[in-house]
C-alpha atoms as a PDB file:
ATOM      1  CA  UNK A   1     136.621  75.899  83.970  1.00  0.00           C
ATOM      2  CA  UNK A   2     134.180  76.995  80.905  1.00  0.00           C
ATOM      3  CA  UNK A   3     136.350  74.467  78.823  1.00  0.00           C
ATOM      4  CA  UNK A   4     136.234  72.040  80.817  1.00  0.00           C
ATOM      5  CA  UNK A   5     132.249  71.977  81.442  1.00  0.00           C
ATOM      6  CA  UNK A   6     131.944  72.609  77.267  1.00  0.00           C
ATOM      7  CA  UNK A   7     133.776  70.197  76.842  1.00  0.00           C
ATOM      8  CA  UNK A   8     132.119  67.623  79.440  1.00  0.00           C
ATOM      9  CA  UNK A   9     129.157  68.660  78.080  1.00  0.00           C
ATOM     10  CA  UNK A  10     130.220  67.829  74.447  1.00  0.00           C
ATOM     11  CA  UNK A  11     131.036  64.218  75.190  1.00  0.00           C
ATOM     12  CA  UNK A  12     127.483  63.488  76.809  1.00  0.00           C
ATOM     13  CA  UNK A  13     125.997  65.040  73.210  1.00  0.00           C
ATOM     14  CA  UNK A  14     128.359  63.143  71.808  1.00  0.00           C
ATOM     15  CA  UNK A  15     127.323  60.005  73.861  1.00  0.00           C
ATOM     16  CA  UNK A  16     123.862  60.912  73.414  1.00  0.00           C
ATOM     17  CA  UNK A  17     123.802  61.479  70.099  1.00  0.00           C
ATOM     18  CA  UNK A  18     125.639  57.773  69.537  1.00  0.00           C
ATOM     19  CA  UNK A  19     123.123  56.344  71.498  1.00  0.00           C
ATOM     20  CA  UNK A  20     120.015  57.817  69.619  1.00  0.00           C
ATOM     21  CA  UNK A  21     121.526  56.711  66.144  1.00  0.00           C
ATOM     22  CA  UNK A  22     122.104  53.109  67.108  1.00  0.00           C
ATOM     23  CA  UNK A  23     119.601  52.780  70.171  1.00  0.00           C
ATOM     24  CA  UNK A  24     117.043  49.908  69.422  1.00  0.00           C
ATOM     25  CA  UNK A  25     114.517  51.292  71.154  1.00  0.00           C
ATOM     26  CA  UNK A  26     114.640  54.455  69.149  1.00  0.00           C
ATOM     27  CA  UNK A  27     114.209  51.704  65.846  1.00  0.00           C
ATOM     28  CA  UNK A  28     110.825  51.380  67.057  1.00  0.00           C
ATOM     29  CA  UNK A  29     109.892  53.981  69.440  1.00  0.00           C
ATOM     30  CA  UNK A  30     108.333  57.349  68.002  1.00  0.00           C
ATOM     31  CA  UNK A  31     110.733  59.760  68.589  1.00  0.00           C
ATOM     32  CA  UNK A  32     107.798  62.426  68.413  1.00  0.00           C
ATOM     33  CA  UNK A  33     106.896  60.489  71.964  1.00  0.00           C
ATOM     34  CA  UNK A  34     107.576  62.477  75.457  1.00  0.00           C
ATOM     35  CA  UNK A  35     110.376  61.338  77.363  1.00  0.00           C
ATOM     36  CA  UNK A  36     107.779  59.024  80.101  1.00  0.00           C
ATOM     37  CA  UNK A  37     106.116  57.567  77.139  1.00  0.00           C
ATOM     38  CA  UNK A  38     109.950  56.921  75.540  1.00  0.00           C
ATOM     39  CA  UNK A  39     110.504  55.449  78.576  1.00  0.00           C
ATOM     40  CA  UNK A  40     107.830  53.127  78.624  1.00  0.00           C
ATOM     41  CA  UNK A  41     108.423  52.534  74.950  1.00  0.00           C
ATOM     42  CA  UNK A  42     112.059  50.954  75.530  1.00  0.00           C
ATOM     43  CA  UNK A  43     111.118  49.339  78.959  1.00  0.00           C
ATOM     44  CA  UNK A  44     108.467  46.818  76.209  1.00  0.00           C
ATOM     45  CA  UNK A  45     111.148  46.801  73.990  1.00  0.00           C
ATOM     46  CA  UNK A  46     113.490  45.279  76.574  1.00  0.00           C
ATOM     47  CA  UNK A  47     111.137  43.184  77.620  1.00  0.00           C
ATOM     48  CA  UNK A  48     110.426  41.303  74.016  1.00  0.00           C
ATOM     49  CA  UNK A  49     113.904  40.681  73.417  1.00  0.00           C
ATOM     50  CA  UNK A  50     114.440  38.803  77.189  1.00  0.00           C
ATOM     51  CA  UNK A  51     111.277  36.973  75.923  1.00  0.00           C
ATOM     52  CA  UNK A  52     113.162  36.334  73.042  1.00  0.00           C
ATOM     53  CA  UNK A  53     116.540  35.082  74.832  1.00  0.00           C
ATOM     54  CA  UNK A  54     114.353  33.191  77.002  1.00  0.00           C
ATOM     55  CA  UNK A  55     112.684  31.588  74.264  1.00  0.00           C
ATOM     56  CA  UNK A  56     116.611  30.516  72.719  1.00  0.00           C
ATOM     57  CA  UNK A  57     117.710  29.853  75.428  1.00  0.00           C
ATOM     58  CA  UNK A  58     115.668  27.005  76.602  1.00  0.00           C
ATOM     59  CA  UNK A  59     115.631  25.649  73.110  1.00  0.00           C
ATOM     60  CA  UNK A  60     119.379  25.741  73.188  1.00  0.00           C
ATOM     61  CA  UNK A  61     120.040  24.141  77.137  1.00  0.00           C
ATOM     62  CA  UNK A  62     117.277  21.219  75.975  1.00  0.00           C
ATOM     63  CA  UNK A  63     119.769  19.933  73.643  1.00  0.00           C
ATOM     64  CA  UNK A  64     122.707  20.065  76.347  1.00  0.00           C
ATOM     65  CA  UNK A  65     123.474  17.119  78.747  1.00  0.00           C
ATOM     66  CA  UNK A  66     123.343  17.959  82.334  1.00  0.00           C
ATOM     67  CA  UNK A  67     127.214  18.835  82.674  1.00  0.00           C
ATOM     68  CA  UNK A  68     126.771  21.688  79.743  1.00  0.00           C
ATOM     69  CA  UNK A  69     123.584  23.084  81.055  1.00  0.00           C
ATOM     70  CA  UNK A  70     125.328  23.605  84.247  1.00  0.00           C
ATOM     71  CA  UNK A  71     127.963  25.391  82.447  1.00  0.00           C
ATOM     72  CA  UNK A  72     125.716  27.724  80.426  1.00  0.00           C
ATOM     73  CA  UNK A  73     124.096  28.066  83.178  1.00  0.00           C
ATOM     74  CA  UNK A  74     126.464  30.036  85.131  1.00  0.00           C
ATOM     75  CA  UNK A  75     127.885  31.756  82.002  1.00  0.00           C
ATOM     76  CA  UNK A  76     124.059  32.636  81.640  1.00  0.00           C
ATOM     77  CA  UNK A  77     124.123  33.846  85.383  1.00  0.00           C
ATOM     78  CA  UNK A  78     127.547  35.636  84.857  1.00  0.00           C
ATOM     79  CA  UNK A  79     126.070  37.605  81.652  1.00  0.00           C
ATOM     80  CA  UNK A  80     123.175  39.020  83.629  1.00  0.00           C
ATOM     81  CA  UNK A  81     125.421  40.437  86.322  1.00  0.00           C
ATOM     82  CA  UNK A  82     127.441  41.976  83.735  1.00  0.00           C
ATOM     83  CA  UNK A  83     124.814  43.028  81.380  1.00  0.00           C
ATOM     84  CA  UNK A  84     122.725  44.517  84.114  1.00  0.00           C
ATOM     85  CA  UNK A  85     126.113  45.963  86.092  1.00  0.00           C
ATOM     86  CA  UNK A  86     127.405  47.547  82.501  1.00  0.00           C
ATOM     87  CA  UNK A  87     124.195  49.275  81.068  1.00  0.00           C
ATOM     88  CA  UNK A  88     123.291  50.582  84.979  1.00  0.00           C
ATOM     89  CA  UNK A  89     126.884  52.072  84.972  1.00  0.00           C
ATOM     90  CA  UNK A  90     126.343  53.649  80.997  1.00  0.00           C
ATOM     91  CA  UNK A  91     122.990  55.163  82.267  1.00  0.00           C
ATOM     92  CA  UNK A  92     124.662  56.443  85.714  1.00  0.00           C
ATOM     93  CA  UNK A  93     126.070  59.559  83.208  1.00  0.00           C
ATOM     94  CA  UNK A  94     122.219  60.781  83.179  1.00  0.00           C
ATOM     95  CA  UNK A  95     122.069  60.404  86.963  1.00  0.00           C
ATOM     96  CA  UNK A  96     118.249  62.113  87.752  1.00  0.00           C
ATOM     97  CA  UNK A  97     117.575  62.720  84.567  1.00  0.00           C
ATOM     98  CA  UNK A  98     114.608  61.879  82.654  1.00  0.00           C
ATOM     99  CA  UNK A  99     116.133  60.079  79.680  1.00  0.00           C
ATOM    100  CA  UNK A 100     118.183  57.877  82.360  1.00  0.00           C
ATOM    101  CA  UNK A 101     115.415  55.172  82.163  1.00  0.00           C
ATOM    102  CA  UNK A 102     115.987  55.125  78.222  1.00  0.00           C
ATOM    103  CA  UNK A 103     119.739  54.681  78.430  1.00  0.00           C
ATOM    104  CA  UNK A 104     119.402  51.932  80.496  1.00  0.00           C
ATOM    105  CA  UNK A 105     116.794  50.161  78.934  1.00  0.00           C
ATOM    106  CA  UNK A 106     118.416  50.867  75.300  1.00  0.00           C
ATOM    107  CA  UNK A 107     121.792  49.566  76.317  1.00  0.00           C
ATOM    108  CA  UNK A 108     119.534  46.157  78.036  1.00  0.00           C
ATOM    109  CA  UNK A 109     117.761  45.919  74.439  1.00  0.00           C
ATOM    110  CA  UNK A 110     121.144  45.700  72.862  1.00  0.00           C
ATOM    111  CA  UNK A 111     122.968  43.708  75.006  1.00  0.00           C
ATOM    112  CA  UNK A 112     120.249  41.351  75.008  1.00  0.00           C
ATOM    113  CA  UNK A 113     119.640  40.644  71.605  1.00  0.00           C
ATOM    114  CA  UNK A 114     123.455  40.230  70.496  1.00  0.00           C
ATOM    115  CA  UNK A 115     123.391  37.367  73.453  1.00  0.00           C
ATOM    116  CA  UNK A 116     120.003  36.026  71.610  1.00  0.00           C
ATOM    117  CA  UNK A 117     122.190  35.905  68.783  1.00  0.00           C
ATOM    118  CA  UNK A 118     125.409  33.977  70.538  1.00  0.00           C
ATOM    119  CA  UNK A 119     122.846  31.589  72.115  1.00  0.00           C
ATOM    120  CA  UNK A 120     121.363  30.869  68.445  1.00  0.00           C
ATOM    121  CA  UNK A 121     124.665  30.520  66.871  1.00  0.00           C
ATOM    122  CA  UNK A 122     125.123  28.046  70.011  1.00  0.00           C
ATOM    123  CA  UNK A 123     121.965  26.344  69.143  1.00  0.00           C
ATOM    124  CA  UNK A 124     122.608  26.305  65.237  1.00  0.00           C
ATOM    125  CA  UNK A 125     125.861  24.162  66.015  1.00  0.00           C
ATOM    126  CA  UNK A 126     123.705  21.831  68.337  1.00  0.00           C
ATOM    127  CA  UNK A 127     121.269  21.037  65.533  1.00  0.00           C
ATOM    128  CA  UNK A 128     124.025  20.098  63.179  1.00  0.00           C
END
């Protein structure tokens, strides 16, 4: 049983660890901050890059006809689900804890700015 825990208890440092090294919010959050104020720090971080993907995306669906909006659309609308479905179940491994909020909003930051980048690859073709 001691094995077992160590060893569970390895792969979240592991995990953690991973997370910390290539965590965007950590890129601009001071990591001499307290765990709320971390918290807080990668919930605005989150929140500039959907501004961002907001921002490309309606550049990118204004050069679409009506038949490809409606397709990116619902790829949009399928992303979200997944994004939001994907980094909840990442963060579910801190269940209670206080760096939970961080995980989740770290693994949002990410997700959402490699789909800023699709959607301006996307647009870059348009504009061609």
């Amino acid at each position: 049983r001691i094995i077992i825990g160590i060893k569970k208890f390895m792969k979240k440092i592991s995990l953690l660890a991973a997370l910390f090294c290539s965590s965007t919010a950590f890129a601009v959050c001071n990591t001499n901050m307290n765990q709320t104020d971390l918290n807080i720090c990668s919930m605005n971080e989150y929140k500039k890059a959907d501004q961002e993907l907001n921002k490309v995306y309606a550049a990118y669906t204004a050069k679409l006809n009506n038949a490809r909006k409606n397709q990116v659309k619902a790829v949009q609308l399928n992303w979200i689900k997944y994004k939001e479905s994907d980094c909840k179940y990442e963060a579910s491994a801190y269940e209670g804890g206080s760096i939970q909020p961080l995980i989740q909003n770290s693994c949002l930051t990410k997700k959402t700015k490699l789909r800023t980048q699709e959607l301006q690859a996307y647009l870059a073709e348009e504009n061609r």
